[in-house]
Protein backbone atom coordinates (compact mmCIF):
# COMPACT_ATOMS: atom_id res chain seq x y z
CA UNK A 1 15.52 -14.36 -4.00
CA UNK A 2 14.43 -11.16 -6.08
CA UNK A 3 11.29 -9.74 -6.06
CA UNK A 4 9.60 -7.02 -8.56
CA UNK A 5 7.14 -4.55 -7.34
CA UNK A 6 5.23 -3.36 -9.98
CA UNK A 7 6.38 -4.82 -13.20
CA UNK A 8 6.72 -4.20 -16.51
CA UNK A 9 7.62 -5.17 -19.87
CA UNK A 10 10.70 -2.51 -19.53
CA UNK A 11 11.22 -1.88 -15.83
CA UNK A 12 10.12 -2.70 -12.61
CA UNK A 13 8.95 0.14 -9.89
CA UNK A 14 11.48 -1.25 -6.91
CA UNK A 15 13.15 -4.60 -6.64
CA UNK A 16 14.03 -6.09 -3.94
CA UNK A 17 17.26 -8.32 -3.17
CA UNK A 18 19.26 -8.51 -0.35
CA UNK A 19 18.19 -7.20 2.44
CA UNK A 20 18.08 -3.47 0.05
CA UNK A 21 14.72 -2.12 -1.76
CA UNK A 22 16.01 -0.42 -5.48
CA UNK A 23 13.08 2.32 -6.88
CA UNK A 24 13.37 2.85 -10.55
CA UNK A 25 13.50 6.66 -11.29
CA UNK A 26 10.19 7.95 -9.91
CA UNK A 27 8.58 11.13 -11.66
CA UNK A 28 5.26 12.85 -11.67
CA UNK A 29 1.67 11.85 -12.66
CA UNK A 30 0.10 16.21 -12.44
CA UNK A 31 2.69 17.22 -14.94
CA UNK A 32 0.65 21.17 -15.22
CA UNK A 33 2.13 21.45 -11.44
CA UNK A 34 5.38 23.64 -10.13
CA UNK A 35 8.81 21.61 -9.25
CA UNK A 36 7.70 21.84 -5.13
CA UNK A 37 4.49 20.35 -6.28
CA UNK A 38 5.79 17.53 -8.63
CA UNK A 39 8.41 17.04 -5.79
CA UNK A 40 5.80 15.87 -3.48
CA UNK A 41 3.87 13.72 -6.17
CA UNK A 42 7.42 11.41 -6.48
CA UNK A 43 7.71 11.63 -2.70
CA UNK A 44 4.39 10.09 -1.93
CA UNK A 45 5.33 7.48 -4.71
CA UNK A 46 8.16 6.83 -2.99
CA UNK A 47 6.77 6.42 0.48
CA UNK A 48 4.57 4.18 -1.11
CA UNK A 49 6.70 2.37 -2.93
CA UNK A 50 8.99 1.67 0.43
CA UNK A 51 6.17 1.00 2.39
CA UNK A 52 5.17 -1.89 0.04
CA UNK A 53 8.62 -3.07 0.31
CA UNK A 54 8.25 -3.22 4.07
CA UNK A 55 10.53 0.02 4.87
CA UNK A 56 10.24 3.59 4.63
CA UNK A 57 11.93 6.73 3.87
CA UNK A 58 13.90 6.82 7.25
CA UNK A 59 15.66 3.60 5.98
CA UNK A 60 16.62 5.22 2.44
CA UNK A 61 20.82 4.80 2.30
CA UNK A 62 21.23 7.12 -0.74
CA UNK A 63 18.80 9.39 -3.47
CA UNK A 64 19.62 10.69 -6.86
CA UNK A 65 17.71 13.31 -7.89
CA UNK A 66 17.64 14.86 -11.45
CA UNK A 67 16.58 18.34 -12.15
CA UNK A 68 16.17 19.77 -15.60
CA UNK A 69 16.84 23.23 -14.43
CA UNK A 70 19.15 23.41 -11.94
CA UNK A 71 17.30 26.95 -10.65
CA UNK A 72 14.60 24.89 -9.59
CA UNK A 73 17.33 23.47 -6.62
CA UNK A 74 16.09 25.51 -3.83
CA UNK A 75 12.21 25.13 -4.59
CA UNK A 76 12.74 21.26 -4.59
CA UNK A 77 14.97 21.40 -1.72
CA UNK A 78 11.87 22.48 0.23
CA UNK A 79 9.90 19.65 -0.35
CA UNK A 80 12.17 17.23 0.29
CA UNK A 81 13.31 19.12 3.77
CA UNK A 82 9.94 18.41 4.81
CA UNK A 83 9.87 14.80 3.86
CA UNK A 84 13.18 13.82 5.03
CA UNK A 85 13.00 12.38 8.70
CA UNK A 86 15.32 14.57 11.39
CA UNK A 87 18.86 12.41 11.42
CA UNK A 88 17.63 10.29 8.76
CA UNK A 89 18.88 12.30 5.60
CA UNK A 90 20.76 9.70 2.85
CA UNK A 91 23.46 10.44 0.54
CA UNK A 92 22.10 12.40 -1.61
CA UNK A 93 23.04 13.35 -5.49
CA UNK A 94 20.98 16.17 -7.34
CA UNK A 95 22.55 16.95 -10.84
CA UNK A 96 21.13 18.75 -13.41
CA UNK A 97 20.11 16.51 -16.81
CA UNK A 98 17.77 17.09 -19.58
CA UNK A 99 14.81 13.96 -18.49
CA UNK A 100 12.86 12.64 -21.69
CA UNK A 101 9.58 14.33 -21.06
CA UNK A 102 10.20 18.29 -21.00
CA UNK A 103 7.11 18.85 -19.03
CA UNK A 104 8.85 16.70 -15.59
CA UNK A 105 10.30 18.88 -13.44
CA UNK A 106 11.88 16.32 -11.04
CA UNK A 107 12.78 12.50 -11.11
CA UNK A 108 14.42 10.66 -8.23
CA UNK A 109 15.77 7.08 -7.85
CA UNK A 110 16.61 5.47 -4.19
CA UNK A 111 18.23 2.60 -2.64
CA UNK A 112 16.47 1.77 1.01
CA UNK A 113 17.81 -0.91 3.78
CA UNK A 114 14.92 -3.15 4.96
CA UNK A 115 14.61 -3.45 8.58
């Protein structure tokens, strides 16, 4: 069985199958905000995100994480240290790639297990 959290006529917010939760790229709402800050905005979607899925971040298997400006690395990198669980950090990919809204400093997509 599949089921679609959140959606819509393009894309869904997570779907579950199999045991696995699958978040759509998650980005910003406060778009006037620094990378750290915008980092923490798609962090909280996530944990909510997971948590409606009946997991939560200590159960995510692997992150991609797109940065327009790969500068911006370390200031993300210190939001997300002090989200990730101790001995719970995924695979992890950060690239840098030019997202469709200039003004997003961050976007991240996950795969979580569900307990």
């Amino acid at each position: 069985m599949i089921k679609r959290l959140i959606p819509g006529k393009r894309l869904s917010m997570a779907t579950i199958h199999g045991g696995l939760v699958y978040l759509a790229g998650q980005v910003p709402d406060d778009l006037t905000v620094g990378v750290e800050a915008q980092a923490k905005q798609v962090l909280d979607k996530i944990d909510a995100l997971l948590a409606e899925a009946g997991t939560d971040k200590a159960s995510i298997l692997t992150a991609t994480v797109w940065l327009p400006n790969i500068a911006d690395f370390a200031a993300f990198n210190t939001a997300w240290d002090a989200w990730v669980p101790a001995g719970a950090s995924p695979a992890r990919a950060c690239v840098e790639a030019r997202l469709a809204n200039p003004s997003i400093r961050v976007e991240i997509a996950a795969i979580a297990a569900i307990p």
